[in-house]
N, C-alpha and C. Protein backbone atom coordinates (compact mmCIF):
# COMPACT_ATOMS: atom_id res chain seq x y z
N UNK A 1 -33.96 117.58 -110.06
CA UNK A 1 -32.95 117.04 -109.18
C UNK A 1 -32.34 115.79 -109.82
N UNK A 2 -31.22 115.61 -109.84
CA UNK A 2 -30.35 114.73 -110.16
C UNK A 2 -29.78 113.32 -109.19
N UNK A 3 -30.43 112.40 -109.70
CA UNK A 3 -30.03 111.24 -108.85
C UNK A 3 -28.92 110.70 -109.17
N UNK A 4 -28.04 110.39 -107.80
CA UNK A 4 -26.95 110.00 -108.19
C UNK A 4 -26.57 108.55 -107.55
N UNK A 5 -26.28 107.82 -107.90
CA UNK A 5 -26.34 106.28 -107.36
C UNK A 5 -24.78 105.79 -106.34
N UNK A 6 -25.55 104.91 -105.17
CA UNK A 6 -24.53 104.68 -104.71
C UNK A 6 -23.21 103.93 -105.34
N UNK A 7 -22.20 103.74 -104.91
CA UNK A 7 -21.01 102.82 -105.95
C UNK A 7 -20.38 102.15 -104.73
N UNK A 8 -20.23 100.50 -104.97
CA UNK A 8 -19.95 100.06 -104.27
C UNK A 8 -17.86 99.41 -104.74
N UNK A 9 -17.32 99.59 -104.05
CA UNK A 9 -15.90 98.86 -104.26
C UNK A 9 -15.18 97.96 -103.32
N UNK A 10 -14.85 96.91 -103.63
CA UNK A 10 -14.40 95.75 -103.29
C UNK A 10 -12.56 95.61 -103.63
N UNK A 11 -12.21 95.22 -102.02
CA UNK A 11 -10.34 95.36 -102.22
C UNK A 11 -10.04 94.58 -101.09
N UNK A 12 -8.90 94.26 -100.91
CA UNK A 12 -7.77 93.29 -100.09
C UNK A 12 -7.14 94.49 -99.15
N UNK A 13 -6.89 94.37 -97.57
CA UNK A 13 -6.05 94.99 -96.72
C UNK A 13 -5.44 94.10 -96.41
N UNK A 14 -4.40 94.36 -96.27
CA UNK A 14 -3.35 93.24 -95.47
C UNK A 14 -2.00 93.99 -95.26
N UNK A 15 -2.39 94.58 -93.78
CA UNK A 15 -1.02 95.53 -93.05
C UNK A 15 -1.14 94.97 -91.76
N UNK A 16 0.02 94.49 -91.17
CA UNK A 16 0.48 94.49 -89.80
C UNK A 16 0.19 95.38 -88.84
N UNK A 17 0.25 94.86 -87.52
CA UNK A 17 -0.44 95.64 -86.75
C UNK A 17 0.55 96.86 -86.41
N UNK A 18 1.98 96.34 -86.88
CA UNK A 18 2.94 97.79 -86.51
C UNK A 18 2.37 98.56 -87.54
N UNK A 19 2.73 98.25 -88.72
CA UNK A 19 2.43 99.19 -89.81
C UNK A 19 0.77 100.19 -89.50
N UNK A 20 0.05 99.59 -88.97
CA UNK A 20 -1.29 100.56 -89.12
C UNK A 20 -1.22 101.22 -87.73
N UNK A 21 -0.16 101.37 -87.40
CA UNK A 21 -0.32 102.20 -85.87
C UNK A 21 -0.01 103.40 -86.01
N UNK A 22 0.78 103.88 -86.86
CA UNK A 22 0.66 105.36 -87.39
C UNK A 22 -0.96 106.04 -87.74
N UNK A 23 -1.41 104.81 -88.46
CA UNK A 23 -3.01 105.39 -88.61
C UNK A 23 -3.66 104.96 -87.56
N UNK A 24 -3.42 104.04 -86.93
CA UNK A 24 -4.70 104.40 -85.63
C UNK A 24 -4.36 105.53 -84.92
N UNK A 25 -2.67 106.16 -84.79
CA UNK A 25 -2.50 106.92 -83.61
C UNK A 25 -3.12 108.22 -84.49
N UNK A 26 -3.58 108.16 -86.00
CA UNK A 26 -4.19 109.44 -86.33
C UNK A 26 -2.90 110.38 -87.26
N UNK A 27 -1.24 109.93 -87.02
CA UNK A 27 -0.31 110.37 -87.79
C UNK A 27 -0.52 110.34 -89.27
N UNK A 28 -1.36 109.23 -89.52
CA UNK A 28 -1.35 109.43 -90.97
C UNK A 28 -3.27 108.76 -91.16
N UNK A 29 -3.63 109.91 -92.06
CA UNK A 29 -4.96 109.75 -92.31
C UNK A 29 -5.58 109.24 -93.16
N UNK A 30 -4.79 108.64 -93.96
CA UNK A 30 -5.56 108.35 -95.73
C UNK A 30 -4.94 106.61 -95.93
N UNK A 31 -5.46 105.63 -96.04
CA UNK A 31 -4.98 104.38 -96.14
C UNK A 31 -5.14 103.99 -97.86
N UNK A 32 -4.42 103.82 -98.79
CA UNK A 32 -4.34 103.39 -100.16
C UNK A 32 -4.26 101.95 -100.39
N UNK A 33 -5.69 101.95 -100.90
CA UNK A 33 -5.97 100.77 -101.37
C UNK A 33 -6.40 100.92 -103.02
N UNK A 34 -6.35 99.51 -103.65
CA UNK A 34 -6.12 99.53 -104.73
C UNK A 34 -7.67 98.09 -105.01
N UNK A 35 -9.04 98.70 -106.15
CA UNK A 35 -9.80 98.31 -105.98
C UNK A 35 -9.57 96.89 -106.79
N UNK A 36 -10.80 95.73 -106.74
CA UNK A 36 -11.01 94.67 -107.59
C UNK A 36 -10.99 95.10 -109.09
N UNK A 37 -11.08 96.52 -109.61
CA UNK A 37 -10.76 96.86 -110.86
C UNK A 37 -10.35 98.05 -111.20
N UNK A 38 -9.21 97.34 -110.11
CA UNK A 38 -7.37 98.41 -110.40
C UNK A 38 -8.07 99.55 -110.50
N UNK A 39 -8.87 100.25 -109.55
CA UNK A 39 -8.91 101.78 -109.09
C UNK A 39 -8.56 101.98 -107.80
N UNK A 40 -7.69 102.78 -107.82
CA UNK A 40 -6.60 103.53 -106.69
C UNK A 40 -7.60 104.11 -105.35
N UNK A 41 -8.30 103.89 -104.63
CA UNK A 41 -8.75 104.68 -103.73
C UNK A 41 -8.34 104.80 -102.53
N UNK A 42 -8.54 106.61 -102.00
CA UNK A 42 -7.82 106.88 -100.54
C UNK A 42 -9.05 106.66 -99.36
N UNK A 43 -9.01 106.00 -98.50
CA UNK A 43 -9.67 105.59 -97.19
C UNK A 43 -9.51 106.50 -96.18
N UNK A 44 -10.08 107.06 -95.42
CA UNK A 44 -9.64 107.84 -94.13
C UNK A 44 -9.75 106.06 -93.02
N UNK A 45 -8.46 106.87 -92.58
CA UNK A 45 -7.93 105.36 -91.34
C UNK A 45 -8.98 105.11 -90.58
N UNK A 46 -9.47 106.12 -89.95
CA UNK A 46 -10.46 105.79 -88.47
C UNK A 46 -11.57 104.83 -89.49
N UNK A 47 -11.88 104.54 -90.64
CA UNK A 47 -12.81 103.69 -91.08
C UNK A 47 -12.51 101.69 -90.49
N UNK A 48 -11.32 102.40 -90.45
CA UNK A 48 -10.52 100.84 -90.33
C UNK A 48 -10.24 100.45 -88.87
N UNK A 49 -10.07 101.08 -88.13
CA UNK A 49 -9.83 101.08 -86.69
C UNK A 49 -10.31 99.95 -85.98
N UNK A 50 -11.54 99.49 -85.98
CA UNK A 50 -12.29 98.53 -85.69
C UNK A 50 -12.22 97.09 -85.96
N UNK A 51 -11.15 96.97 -86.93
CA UNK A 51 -10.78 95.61 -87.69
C UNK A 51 -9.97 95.46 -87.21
N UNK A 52 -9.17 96.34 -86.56
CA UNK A 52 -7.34 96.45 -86.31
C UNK A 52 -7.25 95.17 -85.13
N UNK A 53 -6.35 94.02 -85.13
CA UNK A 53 -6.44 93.26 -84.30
C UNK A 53 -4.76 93.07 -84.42
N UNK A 54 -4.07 92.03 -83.06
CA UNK A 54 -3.13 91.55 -82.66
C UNK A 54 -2.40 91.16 -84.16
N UNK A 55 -2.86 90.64 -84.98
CA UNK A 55 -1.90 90.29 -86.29
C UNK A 55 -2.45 91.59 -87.11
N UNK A 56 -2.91 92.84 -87.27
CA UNK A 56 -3.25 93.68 -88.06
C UNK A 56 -4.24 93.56 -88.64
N UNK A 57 -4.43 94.01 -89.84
CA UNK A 57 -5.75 94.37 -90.41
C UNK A 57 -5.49 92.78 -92.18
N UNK A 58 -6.05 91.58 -91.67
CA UNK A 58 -5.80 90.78 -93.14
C UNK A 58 -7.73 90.62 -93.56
N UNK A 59 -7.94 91.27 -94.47
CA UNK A 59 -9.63 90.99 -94.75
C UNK A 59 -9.57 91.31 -96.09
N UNK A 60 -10.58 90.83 -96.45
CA UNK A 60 -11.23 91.93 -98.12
C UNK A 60 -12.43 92.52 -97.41
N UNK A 61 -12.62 93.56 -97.84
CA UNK A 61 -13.49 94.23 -97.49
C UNK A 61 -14.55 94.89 -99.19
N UNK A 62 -15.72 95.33 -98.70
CA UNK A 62 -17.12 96.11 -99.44
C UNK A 62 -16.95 97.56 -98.74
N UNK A 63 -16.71 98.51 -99.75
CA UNK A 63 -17.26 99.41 -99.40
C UNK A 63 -18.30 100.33 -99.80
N UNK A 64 -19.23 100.96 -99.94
CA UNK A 64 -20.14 101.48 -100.24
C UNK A 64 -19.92 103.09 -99.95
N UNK A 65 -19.93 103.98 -100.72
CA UNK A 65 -20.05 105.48 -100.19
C UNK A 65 -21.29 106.01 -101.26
N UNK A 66 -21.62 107.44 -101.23
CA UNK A 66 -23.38 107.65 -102.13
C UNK A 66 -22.24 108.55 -102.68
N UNK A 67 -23.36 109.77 -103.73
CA UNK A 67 -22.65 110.29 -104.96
C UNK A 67 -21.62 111.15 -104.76
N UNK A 68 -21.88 111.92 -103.64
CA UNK A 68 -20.40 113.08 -103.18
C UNK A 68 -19.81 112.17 -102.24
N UNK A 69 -19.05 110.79 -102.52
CA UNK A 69 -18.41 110.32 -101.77
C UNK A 69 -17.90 109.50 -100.17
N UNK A 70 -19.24 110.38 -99.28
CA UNK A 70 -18.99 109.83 -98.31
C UNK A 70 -19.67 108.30 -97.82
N UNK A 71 -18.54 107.76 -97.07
CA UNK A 71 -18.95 106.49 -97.04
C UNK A 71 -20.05 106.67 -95.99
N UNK A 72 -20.95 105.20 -96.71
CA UNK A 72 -22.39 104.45 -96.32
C UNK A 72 -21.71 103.24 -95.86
N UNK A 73 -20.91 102.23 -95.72
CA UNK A 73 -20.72 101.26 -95.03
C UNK A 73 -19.46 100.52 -95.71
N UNK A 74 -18.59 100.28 -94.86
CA UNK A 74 -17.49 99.25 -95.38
C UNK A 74 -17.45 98.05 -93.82
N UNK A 75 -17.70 96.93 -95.13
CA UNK A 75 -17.67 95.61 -94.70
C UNK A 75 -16.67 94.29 -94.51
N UNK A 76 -16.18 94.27 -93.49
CA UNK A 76 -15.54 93.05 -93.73
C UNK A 76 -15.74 91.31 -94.52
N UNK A 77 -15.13 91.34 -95.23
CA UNK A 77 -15.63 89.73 -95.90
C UNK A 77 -14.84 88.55 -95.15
C-alpha cells in the first residue's frame, strides 16, 4: 500500500459580499484561487460559505486536503 501525504496550501480571498453571492446561491461552484507558490487551485464555494460576512470574504486562509484531494480542513488566518 502506498502512502500518500497530506499537502497543505496557503492563499489570499478577498471578494465582496456581492461578488460571492452567485457562489453562496450555488450558481457557480468552483472559487479560483491562486496559491503562496503561484499554483492555480479550484475550491468548491460551499467550503467558503461560513466566512461570508457583511463586507465579503477578506482572509488568508490554510488549506489542507489528503492524497485524492479531498479537503481535511481550510482555515481562516
Amino acid at each position: 500500500m502506498v502512502s500518500v501525504q497530506n499537502r497543505q496550501f496557503q492563499f489570499p480571498l478577498n471578494i465582496s459580499y456581492q461578488e460571492f453571492l452567485p457562489y453562496y446561491r450555488g450558481e457557480v461552484n468552483k472559487v479560483e484561487v491562486v496559491d503562496s507558490k503561484g499554483q492555480t487551485l479550484w475550491v468548491n464555494a460551499k467550503h467558503f460559505r461560513p466566512f461570508l460576512t457583511s463586507n465579503g470574504i477578506r482572509a488568508y486562509f490554510c488549506m489542507t486536503i489528503d492524497g485524492q484531494g479531498n479537503l481535511i480542513s481550510l482555515k481562516k488566518y
